[in-house]
Protein backbone atom coordinates (compact mmCIF):
# COMPACT_ATOMS: atom_id res chain seq x y z
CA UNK A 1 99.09 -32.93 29.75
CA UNK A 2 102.00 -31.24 30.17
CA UNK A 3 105.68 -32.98 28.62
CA UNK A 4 108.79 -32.53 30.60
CA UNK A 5 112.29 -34.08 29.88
CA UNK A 6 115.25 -34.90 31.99
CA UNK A 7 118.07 -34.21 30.05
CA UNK A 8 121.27 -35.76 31.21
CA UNK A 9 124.68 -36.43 29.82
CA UNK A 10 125.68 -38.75 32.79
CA UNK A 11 124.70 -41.95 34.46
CA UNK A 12 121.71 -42.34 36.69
CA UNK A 13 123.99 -43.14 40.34
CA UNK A 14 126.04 -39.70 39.21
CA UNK A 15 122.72 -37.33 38.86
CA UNK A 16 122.88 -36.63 42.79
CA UNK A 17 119.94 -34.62 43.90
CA UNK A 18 117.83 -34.99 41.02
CA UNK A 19 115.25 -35.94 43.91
CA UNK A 20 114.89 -32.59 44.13
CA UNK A 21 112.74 -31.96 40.64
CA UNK A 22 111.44 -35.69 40.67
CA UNK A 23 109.59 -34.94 43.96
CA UNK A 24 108.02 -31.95 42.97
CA UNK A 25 106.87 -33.87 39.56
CA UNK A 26 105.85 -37.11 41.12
CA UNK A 27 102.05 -36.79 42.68
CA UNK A 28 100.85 -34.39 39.94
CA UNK A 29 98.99 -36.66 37.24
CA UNK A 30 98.72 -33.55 34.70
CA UNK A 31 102.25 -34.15 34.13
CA UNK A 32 104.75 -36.82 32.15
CA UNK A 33 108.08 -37.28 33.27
CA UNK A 34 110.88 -38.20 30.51
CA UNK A 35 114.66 -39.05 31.09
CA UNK A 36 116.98 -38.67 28.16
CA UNK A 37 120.79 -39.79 28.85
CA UNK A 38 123.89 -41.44 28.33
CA UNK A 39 124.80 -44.70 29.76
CA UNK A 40 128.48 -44.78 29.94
CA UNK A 41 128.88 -48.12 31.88
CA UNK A 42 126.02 -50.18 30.25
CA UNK A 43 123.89 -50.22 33.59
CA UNK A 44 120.11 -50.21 32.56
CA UNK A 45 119.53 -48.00 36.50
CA UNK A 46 116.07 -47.47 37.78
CA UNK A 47 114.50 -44.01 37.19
CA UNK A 48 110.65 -42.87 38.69
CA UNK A 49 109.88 -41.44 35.14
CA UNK A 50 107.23 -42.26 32.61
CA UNK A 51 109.55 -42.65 29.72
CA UNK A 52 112.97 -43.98 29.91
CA UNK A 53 115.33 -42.88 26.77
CA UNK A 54 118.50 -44.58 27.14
CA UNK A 55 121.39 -44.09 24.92
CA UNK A 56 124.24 -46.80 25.72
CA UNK A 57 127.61 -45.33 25.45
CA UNK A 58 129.88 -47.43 27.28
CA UNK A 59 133.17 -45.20 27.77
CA UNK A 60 137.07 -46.62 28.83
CA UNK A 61 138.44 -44.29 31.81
CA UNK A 62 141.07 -45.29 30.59
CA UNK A 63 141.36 -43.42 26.85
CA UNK A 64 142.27 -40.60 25.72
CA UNK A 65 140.04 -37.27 26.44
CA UNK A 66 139.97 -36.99 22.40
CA UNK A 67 138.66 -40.21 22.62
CA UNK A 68 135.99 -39.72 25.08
CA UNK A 69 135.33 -36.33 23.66
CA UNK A 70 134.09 -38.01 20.53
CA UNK A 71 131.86 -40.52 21.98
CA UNK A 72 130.12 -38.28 23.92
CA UNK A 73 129.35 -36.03 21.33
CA UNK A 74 127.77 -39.09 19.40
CA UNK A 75 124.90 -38.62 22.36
CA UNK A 76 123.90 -35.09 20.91
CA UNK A 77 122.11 -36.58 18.08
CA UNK A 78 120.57 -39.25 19.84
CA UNK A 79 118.79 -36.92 22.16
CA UNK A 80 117.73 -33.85 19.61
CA UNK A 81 115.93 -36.20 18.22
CA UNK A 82 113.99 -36.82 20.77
CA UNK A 83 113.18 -33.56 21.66
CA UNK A 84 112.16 -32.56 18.10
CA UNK A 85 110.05 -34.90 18.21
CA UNK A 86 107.94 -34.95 21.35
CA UNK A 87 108.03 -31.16 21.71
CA UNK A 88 108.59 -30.73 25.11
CA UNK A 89 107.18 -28.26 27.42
CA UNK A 90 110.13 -27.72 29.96
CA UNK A 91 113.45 -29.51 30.00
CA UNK A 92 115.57 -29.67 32.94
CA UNK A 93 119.23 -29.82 32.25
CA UNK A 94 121.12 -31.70 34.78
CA UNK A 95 124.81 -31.46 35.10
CA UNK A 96 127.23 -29.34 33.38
CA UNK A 97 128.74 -31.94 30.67
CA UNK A 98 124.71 -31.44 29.14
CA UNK A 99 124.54 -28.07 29.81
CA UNK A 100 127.97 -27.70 27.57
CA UNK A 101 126.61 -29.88 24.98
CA UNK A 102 123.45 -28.85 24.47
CA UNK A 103 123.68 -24.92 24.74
CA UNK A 104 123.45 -23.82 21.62
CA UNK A 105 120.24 -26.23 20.63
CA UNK A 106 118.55 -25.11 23.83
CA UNK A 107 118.63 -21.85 23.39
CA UNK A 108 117.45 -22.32 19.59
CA UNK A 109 114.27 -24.24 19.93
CA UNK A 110 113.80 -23.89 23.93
CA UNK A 111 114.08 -20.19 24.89
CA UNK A 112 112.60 -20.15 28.29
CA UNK A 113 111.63 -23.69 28.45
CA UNK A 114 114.66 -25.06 29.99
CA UNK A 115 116.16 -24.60 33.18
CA UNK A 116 119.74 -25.69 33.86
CA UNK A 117 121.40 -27.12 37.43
CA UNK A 118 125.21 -26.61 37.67
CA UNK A 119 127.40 -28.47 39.70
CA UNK A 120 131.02 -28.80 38.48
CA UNK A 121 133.51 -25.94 36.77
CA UNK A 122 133.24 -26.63 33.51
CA UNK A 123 136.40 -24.88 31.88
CA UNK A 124 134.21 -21.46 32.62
CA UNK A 125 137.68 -19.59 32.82
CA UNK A 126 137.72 -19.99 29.14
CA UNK A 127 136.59 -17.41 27.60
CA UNK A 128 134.75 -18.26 24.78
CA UNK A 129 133.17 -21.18 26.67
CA UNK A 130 131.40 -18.60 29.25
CA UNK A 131 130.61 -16.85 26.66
CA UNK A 132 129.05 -19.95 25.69
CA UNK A 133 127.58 -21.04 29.00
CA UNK A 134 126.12 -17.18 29.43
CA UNK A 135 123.79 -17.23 26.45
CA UNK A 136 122.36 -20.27 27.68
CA UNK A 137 121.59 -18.91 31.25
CA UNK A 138 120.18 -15.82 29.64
CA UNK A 139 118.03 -17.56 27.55
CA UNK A 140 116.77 -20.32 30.12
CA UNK A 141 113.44 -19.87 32.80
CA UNK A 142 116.07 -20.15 35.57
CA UNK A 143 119.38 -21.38 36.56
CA UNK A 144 120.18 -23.22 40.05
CA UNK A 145 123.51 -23.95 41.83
CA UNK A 146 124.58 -25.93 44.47
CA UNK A 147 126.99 -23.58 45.97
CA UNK A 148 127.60 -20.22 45.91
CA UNK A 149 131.21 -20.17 45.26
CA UNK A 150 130.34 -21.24 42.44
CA UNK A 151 129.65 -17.60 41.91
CA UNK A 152 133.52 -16.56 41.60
CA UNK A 153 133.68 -18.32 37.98
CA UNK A 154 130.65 -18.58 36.79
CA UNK A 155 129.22 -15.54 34.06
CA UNK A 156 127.92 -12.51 36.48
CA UNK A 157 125.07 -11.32 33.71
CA UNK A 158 122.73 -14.42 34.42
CA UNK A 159 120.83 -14.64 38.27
CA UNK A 160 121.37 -17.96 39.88
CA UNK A 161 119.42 -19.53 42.93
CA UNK A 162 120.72 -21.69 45.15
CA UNK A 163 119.19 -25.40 46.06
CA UNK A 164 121.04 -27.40 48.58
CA UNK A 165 122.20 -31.30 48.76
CA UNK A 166 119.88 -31.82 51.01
CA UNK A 167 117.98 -35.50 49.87
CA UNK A 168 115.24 -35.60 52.83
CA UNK A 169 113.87 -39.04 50.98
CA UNK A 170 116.89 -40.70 51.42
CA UNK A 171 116.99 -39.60 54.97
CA UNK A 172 113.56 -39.88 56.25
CA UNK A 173 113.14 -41.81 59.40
CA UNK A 174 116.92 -41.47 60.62
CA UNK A 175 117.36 -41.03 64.16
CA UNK A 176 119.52 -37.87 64.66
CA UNK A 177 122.23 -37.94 67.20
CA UNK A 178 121.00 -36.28 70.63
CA UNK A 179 124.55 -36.05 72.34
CA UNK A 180 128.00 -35.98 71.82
CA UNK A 181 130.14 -39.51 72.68
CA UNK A 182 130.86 -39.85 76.36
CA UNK A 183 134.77 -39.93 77.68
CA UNK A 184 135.29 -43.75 77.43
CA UNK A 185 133.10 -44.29 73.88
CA UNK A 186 135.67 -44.46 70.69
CA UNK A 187 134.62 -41.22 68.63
CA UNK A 188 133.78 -42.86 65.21
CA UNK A 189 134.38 -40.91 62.56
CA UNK A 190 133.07 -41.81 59.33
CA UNK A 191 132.93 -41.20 55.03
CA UNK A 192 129.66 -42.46 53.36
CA UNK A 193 129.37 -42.47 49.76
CA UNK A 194 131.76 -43.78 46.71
CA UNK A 195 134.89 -44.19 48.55
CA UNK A 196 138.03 -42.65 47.01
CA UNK A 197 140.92 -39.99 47.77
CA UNK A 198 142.55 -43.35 48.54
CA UNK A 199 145.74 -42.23 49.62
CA UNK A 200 145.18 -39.35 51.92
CA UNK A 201 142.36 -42.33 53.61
CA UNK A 202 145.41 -44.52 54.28
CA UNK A 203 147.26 -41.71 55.53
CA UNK A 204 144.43 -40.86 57.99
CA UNK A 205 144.46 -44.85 58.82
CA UNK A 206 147.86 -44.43 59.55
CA UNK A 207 147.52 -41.93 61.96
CA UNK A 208 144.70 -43.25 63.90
CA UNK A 209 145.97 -46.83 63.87
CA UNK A 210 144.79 -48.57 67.14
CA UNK A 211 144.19 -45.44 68.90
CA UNK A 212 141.27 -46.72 71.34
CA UNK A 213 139.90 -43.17 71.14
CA UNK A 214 138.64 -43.40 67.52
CA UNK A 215 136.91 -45.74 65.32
CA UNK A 216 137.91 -45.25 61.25
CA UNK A 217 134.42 -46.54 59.09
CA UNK A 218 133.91 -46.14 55.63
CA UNK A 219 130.71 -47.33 53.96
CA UNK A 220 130.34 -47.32 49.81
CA UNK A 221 131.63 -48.51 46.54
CA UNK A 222 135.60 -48.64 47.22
CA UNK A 223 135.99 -49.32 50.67
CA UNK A 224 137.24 -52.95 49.95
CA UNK A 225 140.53 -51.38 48.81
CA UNK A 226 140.99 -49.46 52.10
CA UNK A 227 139.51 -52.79 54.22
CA UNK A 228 142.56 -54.63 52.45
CA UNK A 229 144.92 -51.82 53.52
CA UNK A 230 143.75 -52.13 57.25
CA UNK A 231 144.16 -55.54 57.39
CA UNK A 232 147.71 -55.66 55.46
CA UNK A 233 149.11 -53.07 58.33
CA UNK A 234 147.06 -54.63 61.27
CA UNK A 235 144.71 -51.32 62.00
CA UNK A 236 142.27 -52.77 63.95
CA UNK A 237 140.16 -49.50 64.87
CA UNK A 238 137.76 -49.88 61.42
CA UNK A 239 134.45 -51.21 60.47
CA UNK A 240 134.04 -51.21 56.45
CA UNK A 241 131.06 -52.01 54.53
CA UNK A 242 130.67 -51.87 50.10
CA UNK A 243 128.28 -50.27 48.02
CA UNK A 244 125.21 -50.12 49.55
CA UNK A 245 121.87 -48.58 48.29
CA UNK A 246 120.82 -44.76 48.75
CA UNK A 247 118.07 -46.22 50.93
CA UNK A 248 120.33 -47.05 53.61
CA UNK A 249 122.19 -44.01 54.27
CA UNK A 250 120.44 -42.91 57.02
CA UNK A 251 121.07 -46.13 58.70
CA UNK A 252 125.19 -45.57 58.34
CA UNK A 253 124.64 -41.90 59.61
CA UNK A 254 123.75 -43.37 62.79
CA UNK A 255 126.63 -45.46 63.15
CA UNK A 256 129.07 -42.51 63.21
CA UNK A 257 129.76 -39.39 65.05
CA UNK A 258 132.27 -37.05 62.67
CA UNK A 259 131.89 -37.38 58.95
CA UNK A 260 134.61 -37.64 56.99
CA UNK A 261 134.52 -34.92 54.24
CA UNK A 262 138.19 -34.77 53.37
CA UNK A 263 138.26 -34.13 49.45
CA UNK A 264 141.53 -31.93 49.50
CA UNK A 265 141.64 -28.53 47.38
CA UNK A 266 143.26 -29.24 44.20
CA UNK A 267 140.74 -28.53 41.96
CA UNK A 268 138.47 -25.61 41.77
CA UNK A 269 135.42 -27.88 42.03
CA UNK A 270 136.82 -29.38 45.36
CA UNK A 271 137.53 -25.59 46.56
CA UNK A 272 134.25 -24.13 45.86
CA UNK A 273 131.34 -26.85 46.28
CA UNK A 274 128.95 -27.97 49.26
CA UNK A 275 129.43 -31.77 48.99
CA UNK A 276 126.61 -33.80 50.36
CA UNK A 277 128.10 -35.07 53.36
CA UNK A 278 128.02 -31.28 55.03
CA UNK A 279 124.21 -32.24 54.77
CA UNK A 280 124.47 -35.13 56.27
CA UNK A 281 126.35 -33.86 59.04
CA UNK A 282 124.02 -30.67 59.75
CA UNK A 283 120.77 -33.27 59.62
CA UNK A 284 122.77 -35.87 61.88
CA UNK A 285 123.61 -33.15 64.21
CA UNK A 286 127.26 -34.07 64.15
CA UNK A 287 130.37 -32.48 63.51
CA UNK A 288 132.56 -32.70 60.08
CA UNK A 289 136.13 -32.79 59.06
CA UNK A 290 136.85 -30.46 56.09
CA UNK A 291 140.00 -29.84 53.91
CA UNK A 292 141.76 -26.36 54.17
CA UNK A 293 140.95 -23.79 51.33
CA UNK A 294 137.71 -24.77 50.80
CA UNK A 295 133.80 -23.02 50.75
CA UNK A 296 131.91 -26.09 52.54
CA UNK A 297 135.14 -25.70 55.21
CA UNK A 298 134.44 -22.04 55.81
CA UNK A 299 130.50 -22.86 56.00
CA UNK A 300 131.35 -25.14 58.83
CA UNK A 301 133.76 -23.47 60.56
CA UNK A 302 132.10 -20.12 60.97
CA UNK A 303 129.06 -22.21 62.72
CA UNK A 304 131.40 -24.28 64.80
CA UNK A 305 131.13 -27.62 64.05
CA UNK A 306 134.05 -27.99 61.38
CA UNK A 307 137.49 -28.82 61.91
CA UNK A 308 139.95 -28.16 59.25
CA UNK A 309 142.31 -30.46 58.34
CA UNK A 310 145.35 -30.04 55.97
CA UNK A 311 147.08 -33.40 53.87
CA UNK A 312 150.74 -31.83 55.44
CA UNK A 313 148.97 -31.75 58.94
CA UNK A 314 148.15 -36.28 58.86
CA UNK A 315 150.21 -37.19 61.21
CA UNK A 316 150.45 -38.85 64.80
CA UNK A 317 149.57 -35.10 66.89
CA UNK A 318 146.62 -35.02 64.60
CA UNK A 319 144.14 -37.62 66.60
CA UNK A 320 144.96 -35.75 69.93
CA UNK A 321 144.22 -32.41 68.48
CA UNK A 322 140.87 -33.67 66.99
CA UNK A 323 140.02 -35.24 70.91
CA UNK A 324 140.67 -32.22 72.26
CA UNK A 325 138.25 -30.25 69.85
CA UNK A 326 135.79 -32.46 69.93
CA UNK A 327 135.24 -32.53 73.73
CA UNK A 328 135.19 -29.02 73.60
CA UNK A 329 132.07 -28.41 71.40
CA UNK A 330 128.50 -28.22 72.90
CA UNK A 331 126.05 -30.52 71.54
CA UNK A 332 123.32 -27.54 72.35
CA UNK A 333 125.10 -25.22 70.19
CA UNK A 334 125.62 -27.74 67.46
CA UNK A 335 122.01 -28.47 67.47
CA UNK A 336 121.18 -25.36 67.69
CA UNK A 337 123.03 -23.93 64.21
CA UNK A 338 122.81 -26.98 61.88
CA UNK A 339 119.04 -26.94 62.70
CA UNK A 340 119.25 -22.82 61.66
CA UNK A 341 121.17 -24.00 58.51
CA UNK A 342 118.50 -26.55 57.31
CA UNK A 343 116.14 -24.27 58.00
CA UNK A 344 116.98 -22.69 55.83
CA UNK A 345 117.90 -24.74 52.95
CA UNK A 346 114.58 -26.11 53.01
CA UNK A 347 113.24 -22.88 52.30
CA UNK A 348 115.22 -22.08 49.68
CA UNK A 349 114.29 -25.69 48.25
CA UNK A 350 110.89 -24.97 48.59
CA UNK A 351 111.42 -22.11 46.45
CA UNK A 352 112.68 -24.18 43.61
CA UNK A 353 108.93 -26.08 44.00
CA UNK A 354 107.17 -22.91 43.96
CA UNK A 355 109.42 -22.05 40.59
CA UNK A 356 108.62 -25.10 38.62
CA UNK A 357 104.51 -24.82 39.99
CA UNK A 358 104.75 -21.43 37.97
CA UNK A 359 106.14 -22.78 34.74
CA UNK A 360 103.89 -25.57 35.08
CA UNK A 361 100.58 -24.34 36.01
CA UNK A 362 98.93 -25.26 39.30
């Protein structure tokens, strides 16, 4: 029987998309399934994995990044051992805090039996980090992002390929939207997930207060604090709900007709990646609202259903601008390129399947 390991350096509600390798491992009995990581919140989560290592590491937000630093390097120990031990036949690295801490061991005692999935900038403008991070590509059986703008920081020796945030299990059985709202419905316009970017929210609440045109929801953990501003300045257009289970996203998606996908553009990581809400959007067949400067706001915009919004540009001319945009688009054409898009990204996930049947025999 083949071993493989999960190697993570973050909690199990913060390794989106890792549906994507536990799928392809689930229905073949010739294989165990291990997850190694850190528990930084003392949450004992649910994985579908034979073996659960769990290395509790509750960490303060709130001190210092020397701090931090040092705790989390208490986890490399912790989970060498491990893999010393049970001699793994393929480890897949998830997230970039691992892939940083872990380079150097992986590329020791697992050349070619790893495979790494990066999703954040991890300081690669330094350059003795990427010198760092390209080693380990070179030396792993393959390297996925989920963007490529990514591509603009990240070492150019390795090759990359691209999977896409697109969790079909977690949408299965949604009802896709067949039409745009009618003249007369309130467009409702929606963000899904762990609610924060508090202030520019408030800021759109502002400046869609009571306009009987639009309906503001947001559904996830953090929503209560943006519920308590609605109801402190009377803005009546909402619908809130808290943290809800992965389960039910598809049931949210329904509710709405725009997501909400306003991140901003201060950070590299919030320039360059395809969040998971642009898949939501493209399998709802609805339009999104992206921030300026971005990648996932060109991706939209070139096939029409994106419209760009700036923080300077929240104000009261913004909700009659966004009306006017959205009665313009054709639900045909809509339907027509996010269903092109997918498409596509399920091929390119399917590729990622055929990878890991390869490595792992047949």
């Amino acid at each position: 029987m083949k071993k493989v390991a999960i190697l993570s350096a973050v909690n199990v509600k913060h390794m989106s998309l890792i549906s994507l390798y536990t799928d392809i491992l689930k229905d073949r009995d010739d294989v165990r399934v291990d997850l190694i990581y850190m528990d930084k919140y003392g949450e004992d989560e649910d994985f579908p994995c034979d073996k659960k290592y769990r290395y509790v590491n509750v960490i303060d937000r709130n001190w210092s990044r020397v701090k931090k630093a040092v705790r989390y390097l208490s986890f490399i120990p912790y989970a060498e051992k491990i893999m010393n031990r049970e001699k793994y036949d393929f480890i897949i690295v998830w997230n970039d805090v691992a892939i940083f801490m872990f380079a150097d061991y992986l590329r020791r005692r697992y050349k070619g039996k790893y495979c790494v999935n990066i999703r954040d900038d991890m300081h690669y403008e330094n350059r003795i980090l990427n010198m760092r991070y390209e080693k380990c590509f070179l030396n792993s059986a393959f390297n996925t992002i989920s963007s490529k703008g990514y591509l603009d920081f990240l070492p150019r020796r390795p090759e990359y390929m691209q999977i896409h945030s697109l969790n079909l299990s977690a949408l299965r059985g949604m009802k896709a939207h067949g039409r745009m709202r009618e003249e007369g419905e309130p467009i409702r316009i929606g963000f899904i997930g762990y609610v924060r970017f508090f202030e520019r929210n408030k800021k759109l609440l502002d400046a869609f207060k009571n306009d009987a045109r639009f309906e503001l929801h947001y559904y996830g953990k953090g929503a209560e604090e943006l519920e308590q501003y609605a109801k402190e300045n009377g803005i009546l257009n909402t619908a809130f709900h808290g943290s809800f289970p992965v389960s039910d996203t598809a049931k949210y998606l329904e509710r709405i007709d725009v997501i909400n996908n306003l991140y901003g553009n201060e950070t590299i990581n919030l320039r360059k990646a395809i969040s998971i809400k642009f898949f939501h959007a493209l399998y709802a067949r609805i339009p999104i609202l992206v921030s300026t400067d971005t990648y996932v706001g060109t991706l939209a915009k070139e096939r029409g259903y994106g419209f760009e919004i700036d923080d300077t540009e929240i104000d009261g001319d913004l909700p009659s601008k966004l009306y006017c945009w959205y009665r313009s688009l054709s639900f045909k054409d809509l339907d027509s390129k996010a269903g092109e898009f997918l498409n596509m990204a399920i091929k390119e996930n399917a590729d990622l399947s055929q990878r890991m049947t390869e490595i792992l025999g047949r």
